[in-house]
Protein backbone atom coordinates (compact mmCIF):
# COMPACT_ATOMS: atom_id res chain seq x y z
CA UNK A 1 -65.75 -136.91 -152.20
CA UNK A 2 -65.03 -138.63 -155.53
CA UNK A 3 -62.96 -141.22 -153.45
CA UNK A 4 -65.81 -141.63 -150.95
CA UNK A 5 -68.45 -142.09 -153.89
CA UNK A 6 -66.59 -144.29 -156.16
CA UNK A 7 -65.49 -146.92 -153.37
CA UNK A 8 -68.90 -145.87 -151.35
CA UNK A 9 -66.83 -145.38 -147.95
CA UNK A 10 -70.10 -144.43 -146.50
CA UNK A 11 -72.72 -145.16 -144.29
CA UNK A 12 -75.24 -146.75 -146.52
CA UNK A 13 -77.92 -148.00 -143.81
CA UNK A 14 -81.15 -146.29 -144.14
CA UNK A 15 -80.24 -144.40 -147.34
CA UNK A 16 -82.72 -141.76 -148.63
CA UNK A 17 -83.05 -138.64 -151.14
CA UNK A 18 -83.85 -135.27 -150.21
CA UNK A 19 -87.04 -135.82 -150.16
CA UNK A 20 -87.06 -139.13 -148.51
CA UNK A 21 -87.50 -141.49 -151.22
CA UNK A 22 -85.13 -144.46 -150.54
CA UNK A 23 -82.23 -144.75 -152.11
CA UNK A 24 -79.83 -148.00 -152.93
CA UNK A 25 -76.53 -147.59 -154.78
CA UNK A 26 -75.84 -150.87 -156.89
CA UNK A 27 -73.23 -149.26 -158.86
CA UNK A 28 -71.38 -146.33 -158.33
CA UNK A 29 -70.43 -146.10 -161.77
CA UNK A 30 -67.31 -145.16 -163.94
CA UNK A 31 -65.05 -142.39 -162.58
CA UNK A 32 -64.86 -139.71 -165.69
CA UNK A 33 -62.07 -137.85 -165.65
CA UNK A 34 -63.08 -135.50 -168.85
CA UNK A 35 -65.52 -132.70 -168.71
CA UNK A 36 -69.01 -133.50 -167.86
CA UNK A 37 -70.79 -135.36 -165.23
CA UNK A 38 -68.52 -137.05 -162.62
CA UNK A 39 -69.55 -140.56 -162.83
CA UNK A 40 -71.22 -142.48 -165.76
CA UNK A 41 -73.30 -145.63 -165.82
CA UNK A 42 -74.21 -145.59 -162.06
CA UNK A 43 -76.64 -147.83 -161.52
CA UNK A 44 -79.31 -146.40 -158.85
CA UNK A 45 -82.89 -147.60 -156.88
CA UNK A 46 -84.53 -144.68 -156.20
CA UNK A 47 -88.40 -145.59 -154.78
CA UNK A 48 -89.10 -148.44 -156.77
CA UNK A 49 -87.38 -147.73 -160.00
CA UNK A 50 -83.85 -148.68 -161.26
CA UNK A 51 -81.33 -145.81 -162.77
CA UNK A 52 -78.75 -145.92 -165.37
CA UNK A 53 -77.83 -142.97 -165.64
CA UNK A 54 -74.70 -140.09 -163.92
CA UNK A 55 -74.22 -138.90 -160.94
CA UNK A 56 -72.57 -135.72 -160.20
CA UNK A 57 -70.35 -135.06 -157.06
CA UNK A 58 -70.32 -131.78 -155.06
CA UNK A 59 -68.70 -130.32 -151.53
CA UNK A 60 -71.78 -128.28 -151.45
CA UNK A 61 -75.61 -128.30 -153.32
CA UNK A 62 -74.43 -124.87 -154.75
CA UNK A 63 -71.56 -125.73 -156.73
CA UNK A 64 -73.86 -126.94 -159.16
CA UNK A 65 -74.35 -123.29 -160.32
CA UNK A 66 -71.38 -122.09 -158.99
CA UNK A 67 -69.53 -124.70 -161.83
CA UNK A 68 -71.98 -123.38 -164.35
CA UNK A 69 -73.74 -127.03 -164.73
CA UNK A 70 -77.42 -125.27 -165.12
CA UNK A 71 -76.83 -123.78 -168.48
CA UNK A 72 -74.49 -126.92 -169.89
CA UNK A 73 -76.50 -129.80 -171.71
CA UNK A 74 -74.04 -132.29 -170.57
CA UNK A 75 -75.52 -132.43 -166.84
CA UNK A 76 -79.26 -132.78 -168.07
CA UNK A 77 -79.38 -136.68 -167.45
CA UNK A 78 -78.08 -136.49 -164.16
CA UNK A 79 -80.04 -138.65 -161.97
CA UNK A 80 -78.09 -138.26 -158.56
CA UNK A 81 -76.67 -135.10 -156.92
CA UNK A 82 -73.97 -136.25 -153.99
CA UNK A 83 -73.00 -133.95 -151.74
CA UNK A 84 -71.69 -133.57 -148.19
CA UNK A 85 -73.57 -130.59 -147.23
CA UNK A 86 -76.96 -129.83 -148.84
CA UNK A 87 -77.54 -126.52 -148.76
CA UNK A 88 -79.94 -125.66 -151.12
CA UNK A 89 -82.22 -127.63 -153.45
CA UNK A 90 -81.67 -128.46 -157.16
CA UNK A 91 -83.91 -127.67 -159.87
CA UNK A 92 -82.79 -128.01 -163.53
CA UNK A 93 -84.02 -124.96 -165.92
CA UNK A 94 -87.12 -127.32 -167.17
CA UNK A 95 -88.23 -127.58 -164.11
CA UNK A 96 -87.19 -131.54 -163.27
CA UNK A 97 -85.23 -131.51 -159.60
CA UNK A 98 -82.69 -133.78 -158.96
CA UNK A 99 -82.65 -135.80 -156.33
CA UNK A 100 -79.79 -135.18 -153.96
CA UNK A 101 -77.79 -137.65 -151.56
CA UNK A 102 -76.24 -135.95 -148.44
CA UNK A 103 -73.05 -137.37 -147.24
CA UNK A 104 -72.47 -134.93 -144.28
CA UNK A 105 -72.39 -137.81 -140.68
CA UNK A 106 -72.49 -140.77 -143.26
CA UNK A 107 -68.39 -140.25 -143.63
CA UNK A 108 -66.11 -141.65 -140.96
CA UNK A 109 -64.06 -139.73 -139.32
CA UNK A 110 -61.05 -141.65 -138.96
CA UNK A 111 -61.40 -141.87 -142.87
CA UNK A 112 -60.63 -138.13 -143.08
CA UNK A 113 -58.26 -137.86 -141.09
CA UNK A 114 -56.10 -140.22 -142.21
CA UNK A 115 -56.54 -138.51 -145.22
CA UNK A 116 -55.93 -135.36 -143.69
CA UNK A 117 -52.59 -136.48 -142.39
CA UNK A 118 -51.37 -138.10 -145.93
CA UNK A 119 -52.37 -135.29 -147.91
CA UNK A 120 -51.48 -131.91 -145.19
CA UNK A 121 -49.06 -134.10 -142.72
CA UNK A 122 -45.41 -132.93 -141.96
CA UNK A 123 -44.04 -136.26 -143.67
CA UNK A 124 -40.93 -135.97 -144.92
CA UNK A 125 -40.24 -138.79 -147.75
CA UNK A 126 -43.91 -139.54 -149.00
CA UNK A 127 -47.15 -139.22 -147.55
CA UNK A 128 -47.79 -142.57 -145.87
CA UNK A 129 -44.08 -142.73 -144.62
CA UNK A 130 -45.45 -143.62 -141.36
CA UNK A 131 -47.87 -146.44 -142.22
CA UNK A 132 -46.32 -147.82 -145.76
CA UNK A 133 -44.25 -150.27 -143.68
CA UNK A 134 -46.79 -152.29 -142.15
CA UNK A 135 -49.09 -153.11 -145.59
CA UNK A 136 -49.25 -156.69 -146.50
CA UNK A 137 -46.59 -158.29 -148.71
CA UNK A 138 -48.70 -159.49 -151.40
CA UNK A 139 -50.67 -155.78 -151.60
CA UNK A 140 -47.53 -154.32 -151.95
CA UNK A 141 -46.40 -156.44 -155.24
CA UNK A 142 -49.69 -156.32 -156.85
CA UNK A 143 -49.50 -152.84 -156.49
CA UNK A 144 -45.64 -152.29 -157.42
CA UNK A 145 -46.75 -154.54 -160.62
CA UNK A 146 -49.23 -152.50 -161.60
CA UNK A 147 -46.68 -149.01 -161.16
CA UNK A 148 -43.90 -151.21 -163.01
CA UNK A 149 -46.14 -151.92 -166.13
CA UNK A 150 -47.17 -148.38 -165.75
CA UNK A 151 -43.77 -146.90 -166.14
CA UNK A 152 -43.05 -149.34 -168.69
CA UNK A 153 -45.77 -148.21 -171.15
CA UNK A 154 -44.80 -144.32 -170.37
CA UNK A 155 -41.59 -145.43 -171.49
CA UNK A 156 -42.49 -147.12 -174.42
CA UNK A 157 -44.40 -144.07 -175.83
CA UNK A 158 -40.43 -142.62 -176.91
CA UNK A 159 -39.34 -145.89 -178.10
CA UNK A 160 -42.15 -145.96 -180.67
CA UNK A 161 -42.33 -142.45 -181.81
CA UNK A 162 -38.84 -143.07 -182.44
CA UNK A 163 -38.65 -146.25 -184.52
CA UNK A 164 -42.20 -144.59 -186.65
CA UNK A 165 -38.78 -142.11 -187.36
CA UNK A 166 -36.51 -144.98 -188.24
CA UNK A 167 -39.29 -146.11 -190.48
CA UNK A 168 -40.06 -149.46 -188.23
CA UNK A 169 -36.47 -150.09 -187.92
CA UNK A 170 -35.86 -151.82 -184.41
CA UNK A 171 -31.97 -152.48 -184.62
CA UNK A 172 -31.27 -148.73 -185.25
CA UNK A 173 -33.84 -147.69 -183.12
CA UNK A 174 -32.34 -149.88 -180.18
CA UNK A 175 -28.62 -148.56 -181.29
CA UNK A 176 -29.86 -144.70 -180.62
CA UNK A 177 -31.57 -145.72 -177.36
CA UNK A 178 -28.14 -147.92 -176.23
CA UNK A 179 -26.11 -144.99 -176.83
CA UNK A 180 -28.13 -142.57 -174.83
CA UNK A 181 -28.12 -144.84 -172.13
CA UNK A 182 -24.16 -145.11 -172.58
CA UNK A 183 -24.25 -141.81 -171.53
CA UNK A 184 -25.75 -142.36 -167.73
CA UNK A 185 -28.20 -139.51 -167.70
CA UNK A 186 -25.39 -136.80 -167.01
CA UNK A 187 -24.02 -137.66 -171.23
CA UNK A 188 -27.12 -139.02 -171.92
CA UNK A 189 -27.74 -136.22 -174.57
CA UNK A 190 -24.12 -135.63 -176.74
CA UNK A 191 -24.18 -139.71 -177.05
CA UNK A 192 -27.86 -139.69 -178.67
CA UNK A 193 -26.87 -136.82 -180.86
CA UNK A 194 -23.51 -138.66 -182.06
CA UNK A 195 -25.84 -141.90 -182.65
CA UNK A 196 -27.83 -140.05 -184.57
CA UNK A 197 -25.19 -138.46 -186.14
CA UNK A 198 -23.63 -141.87 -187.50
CA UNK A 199 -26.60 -144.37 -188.56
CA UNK A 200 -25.71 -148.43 -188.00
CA UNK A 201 -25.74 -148.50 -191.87
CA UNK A 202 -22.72 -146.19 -191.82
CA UNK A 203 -20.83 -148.23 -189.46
CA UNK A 204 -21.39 -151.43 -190.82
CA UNK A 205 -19.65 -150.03 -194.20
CA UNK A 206 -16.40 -150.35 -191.24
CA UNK A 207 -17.00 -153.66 -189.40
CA UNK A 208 -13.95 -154.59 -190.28
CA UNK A 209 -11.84 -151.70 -189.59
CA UNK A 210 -11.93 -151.11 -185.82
CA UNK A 211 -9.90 -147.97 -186.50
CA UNK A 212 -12.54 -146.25 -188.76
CA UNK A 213 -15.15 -147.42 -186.10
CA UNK A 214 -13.41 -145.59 -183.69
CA UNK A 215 -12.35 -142.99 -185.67
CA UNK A 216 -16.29 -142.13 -186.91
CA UNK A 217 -17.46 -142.41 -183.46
CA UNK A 218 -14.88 -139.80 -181.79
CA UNK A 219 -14.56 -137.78 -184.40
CA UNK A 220 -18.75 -137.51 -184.47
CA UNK A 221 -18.28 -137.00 -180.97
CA UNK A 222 -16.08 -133.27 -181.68
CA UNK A 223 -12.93 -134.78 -179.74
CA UNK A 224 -10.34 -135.27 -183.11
CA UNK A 225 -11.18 -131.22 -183.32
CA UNK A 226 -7.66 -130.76 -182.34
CA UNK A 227 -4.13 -131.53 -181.90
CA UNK A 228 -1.98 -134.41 -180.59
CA UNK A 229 1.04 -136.14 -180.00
CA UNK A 230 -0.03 -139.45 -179.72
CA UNK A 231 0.45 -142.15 -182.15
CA UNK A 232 -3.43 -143.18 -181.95
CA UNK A 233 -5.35 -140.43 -181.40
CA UNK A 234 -3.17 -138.87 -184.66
CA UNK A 235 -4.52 -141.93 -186.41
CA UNK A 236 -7.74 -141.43 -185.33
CA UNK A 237 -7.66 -137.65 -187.17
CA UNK A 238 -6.18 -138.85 -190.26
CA UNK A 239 -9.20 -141.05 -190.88
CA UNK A 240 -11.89 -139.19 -189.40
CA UNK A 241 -10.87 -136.33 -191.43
CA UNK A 242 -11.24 -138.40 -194.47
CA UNK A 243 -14.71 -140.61 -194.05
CA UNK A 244 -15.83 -136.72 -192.75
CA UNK A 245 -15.43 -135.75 -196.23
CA UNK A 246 -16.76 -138.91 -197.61
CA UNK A 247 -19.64 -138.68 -195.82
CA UNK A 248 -20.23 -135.02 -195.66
CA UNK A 249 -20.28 -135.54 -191.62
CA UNK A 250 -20.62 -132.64 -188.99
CA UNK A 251 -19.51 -133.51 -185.83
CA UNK A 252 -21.58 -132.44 -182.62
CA UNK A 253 -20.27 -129.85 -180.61
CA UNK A 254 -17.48 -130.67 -177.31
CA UNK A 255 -18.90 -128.99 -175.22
CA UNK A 256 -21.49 -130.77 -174.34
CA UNK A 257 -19.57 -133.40 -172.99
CA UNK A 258 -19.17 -133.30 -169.48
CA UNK A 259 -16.23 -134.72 -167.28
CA UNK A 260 -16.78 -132.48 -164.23
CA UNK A 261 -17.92 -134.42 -160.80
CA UNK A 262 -17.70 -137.56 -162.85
CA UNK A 263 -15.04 -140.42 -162.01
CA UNK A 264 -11.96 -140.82 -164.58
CA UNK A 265 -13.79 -144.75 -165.41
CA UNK A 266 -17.14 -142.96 -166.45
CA UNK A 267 -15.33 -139.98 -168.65
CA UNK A 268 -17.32 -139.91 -171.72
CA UNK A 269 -13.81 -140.90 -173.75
CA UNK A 270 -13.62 -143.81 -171.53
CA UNK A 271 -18.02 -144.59 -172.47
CA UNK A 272 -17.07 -143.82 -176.53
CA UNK A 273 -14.25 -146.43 -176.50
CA UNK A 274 -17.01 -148.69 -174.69
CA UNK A 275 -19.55 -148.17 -176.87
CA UNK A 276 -17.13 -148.28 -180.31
CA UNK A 277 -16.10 -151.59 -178.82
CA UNK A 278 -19.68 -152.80 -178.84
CA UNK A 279 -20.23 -151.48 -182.15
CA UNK A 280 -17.67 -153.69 -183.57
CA UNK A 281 -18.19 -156.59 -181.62
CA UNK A 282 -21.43 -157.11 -182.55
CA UNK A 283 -23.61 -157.07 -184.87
CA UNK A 284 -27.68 -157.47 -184.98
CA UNK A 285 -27.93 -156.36 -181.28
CA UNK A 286 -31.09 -156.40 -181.04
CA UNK A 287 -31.87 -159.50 -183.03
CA UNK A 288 -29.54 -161.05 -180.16
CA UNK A 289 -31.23 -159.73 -177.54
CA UNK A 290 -34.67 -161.30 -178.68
CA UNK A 291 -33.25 -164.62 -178.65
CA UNK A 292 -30.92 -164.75 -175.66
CA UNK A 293 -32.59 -165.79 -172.56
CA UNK A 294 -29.69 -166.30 -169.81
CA UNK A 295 -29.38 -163.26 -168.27
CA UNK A 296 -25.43 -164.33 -167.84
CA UNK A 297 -25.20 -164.42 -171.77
CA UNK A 298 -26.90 -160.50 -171.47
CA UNK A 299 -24.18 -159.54 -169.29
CA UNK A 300 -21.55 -160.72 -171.32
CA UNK A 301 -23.18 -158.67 -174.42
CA UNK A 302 -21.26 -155.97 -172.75
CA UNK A 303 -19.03 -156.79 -169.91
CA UNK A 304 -16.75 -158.70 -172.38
CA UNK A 305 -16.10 -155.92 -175.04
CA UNK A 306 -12.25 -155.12 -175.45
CA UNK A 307 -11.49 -151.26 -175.81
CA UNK A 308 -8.27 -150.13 -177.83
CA UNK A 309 -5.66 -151.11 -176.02
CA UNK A 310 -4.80 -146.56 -175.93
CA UNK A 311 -7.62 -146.56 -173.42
CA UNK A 312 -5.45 -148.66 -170.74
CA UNK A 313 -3.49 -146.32 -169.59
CA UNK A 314 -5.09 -143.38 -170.60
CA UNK A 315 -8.81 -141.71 -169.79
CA UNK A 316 -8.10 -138.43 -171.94
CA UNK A 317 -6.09 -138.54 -175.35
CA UNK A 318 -2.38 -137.45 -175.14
CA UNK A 319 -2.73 -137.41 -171.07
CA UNK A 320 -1.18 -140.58 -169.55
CA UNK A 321 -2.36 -142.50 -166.48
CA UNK A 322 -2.30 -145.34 -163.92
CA UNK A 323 -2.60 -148.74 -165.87
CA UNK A 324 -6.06 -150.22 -165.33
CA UNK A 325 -8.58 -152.29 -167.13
CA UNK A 326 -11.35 -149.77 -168.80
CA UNK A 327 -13.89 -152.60 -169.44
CA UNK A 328 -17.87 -151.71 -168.33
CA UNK A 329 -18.50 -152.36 -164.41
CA UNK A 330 -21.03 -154.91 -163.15
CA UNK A 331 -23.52 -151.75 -162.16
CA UNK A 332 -22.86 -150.20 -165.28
CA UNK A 333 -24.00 -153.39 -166.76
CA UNK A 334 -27.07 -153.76 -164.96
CA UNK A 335 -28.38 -150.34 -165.71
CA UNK A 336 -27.55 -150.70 -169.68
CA UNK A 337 -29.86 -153.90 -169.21
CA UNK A 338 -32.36 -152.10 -166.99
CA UNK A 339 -33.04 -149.01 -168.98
CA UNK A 340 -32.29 -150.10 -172.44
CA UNK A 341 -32.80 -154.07 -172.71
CA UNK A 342 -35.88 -154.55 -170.64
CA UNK A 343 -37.38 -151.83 -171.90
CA UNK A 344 -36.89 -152.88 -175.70
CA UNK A 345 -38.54 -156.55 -174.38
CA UNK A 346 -41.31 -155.07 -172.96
CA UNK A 347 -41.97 -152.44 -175.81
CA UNK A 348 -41.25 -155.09 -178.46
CA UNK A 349 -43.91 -157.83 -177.31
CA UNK A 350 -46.54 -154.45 -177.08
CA UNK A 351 -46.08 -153.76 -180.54
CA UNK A 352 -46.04 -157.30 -181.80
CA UNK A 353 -49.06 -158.43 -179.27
CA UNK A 354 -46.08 -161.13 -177.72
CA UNK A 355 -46.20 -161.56 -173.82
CA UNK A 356 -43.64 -163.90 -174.05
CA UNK A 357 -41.29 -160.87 -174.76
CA UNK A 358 -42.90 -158.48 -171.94
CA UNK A 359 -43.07 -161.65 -169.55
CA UNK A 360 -38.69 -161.78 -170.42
CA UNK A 361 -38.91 -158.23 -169.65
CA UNK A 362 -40.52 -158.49 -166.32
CA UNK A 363 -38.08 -161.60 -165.43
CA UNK A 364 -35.20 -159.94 -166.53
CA UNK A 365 -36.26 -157.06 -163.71
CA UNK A 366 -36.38 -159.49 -160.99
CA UNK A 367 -33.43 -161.15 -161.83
CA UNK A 368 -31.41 -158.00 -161.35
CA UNK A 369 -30.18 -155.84 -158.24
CA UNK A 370 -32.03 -153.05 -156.86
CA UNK A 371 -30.94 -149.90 -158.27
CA UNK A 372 -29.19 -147.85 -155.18
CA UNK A 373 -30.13 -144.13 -154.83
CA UNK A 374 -31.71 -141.81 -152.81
CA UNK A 375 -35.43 -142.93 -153.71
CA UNK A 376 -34.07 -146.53 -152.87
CA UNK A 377 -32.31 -145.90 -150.08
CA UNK A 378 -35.21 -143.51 -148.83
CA UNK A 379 -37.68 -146.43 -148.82
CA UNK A 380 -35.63 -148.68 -147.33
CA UNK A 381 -35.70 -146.41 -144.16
CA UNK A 382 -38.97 -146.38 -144.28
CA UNK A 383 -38.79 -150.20 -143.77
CA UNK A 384 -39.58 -151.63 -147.44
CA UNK A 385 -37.12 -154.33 -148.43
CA UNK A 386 -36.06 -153.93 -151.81
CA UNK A 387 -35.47 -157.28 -153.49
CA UNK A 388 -34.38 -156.63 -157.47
CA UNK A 389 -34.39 -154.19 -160.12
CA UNK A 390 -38.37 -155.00 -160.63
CA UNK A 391 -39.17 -153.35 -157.58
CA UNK A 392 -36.72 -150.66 -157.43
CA UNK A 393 -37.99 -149.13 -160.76
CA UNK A 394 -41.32 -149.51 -159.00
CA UNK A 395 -40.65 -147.28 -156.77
CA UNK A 396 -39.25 -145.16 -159.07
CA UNK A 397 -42.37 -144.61 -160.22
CA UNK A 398 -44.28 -144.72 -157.36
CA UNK A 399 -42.47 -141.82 -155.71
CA UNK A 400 -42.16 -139.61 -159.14
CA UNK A 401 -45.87 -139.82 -160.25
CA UNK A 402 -47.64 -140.69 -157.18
CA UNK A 403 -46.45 -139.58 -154.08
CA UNK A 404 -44.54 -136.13 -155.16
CA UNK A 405 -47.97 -135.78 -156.07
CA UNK A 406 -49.89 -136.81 -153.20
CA UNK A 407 -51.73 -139.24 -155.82
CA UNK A 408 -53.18 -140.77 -152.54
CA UNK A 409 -56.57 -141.97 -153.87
CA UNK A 410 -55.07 -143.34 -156.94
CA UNK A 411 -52.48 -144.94 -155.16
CA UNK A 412 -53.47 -148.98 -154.07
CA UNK A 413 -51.04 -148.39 -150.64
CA UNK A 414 -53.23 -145.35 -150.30
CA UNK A 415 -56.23 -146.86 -150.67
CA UNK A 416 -55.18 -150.08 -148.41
CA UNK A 417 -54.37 -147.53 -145.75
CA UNK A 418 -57.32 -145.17 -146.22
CA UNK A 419 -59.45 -148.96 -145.78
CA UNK A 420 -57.98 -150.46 -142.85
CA UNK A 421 -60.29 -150.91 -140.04
């Protein structure tokens, strides 16, 4: 009914009260989704004079004191009652009635039941599985904009409350977020703590000692905890085990590293060599990142960093292997620029009122590959071709916050199909 009212999917020939004054709705007014009143600001002809005022939506008359609306002060200025079925008349306690607008025959019924079917349908992937395919290009990327900037801001909100943490500091900020993301969701959490663990103004005490870099990292990481027999990772414990005591360090626990179901090129050894690699290949990240535009010079941020040459034939310490190359795959690459770099561009310009950094952010996304997984892959059946990396975390968002929710009537493919004639 809110739907119905606020986009006046109605009949609205002939329009009259209750008790057959005429009615004309110039405005429905502004959806309020606190307490009170439903709608605010509605602008109303009722007879011969104009309303500013709310309006109040109900299934039934009744619910008005059913919701306890009588005896709350809020719901005295009400100046419209909408209903679909008006089943008794209202009277406030001093005696003023409201006027009431029926809805019951002035609904379509092909409106409700497409509803019907989105909402209490057997669909199996979203709600509108079976019409999403045929809406119009350009509806679809306005819409997929709007979701994108959406999920953007969300994101945003734990970028900020950490850098008011790091006291306004971006680069260390950016280093903590980087090193969660080294972790691909499944390590996400052991390489945060170890970033936290070891602040950038630690580290750069090291740049020049790739060792200690390494050494801080793995040891912060809880895997020099032990015993070897190789030459490096022996190394590794001799100077861990004296910038530990330097620093007064305590290193996170092991176990929460996990190598199960994961391939030998994304063990989190093999990400910690990555990501000590980084750490002494560059410095300023982030400062970088806000000047580099080519999206090839972005990729080589990462896909060029050398690992200790150890790591080539091994992906656990003191357990040989297969010579191969451990340097950071193409995808890999993408999704470290997806989920760290363009978010950092588009939070970045929001704090510092820039669109030229949140316009980078939004090219970067559409310069990029679609993400593949099973939302991805899911719309695709559905028929939706999925260009870049823009629209994939689109629908990312779409299907987490809108249609897991049957968010129908805040959704603009819901609405387009709800409107088509």
């Amino acid at each position: 009914m809110h739907y119905v009212w606020k986009f006046r999917l109605f009949d609205r020939i002939d329009l009259k009260t209750d008790d057959g004054e005429e009615l004309e709705i110039l405005s429905a007014g502004m959806h309020n989704t606190d307490s009170g009143p439903d709608f605010h600001n509605a602008r109303i002809r009722i007879g011969e004079t104009v309303w500013a005022a709310n309006v109040e939506v109900h299934l039934s008359a009744s619910d008005w004191q059913k919701h306890g609306h009588t005896t709350d002060n809020a719901y005295g200025n009400v100046v419209l009652h909408v209903v679909y079925h008006n089943d008794e008349p209202l009277v406030l306690p001093n005696g003023r009635k409201v006027p009431t607008l029926q809805l019951k025959n002035r609904v379509p019924d092909e409106l409700y039941n497409r509803y019907h079917q989105m909402i209490f349908g057997n669909q199996s992937i979203i709600p509108c599985e079976s019409s999403i395919g045929g809406i119009d290009g350009l509806i679809m990327h306005n819409w997929l904009t709007r979701v994108l900037v959406e999920r953007l801001e969300k994101r945003s909100e734990a970028v900020v409350n950490t850098l008011n943490l790091n006291r306004g500091d971006w680069e260390e900020t950016f280093y903590q977020f980087l090193a969660a993301n080294f972790g691909f969701k499944i390590n996400a959490l052991p390489f945060e703590l170890v970033a936290k663990s070891l602040p950038q103004l630690t580290l750069a005490k090291h740049k020049n000692n790739p060792m200690q870099i390494e050494a801080l990292i793995f040891g912060q990481a809880g895997f020099l905890d032990t015993e070897f027999k190789d030459e490096y990772p022996l190394k590794l414990k001799k100077e861990y085990d004296f910038l530990r005591k330097k620093y007064n360090l305590k290193p996170i626990e092991n176990h929460l590293w996990k190598f199960m179901r994961l391939r030998p090129q994304n063990f989190p050894t093999i990400r910690l060599a990555q990501f000590a690699a980084l750490i002494v290949q560059s410095n300023h990240l982030f400062s970088k990142i806000l000047e580099i535009k080519d999206i090839d010079a972005l990729r080589d941020l990462f896909s060029a960093i050398k690992v200790n040459d150890y790591w080539d034939d091994h992906y656990r310490f003191d357990v040989l292997s297969k010579p191969l190359p451990k340097t950071l795959g193409a995808s890999s690459v993408d999704i470290l620029l997806i989920n760290t770099l363009a978010l950092f561009l588009f939070c970045y310009g929001k704090q510092h009122q820039q669109q030229y950094y949140i316009s980078r952010s939004l090219k970067l996304l559409e310069n990029l590959p679609a993400e593949r997984n099973n939302i991805t892959e899911d719309f695709a059946i559905l028929g939706l071709k999925i260009n870049n990396a823009f629209e994939s975390q689109a629908l990312l968002e779409l299907k987490n916050n809108y249609c897991n929710y049957k968010k129908c009537l805040q959704c603009g493919v819901g609405n387009k199909i709800l409107k088509l004639a």
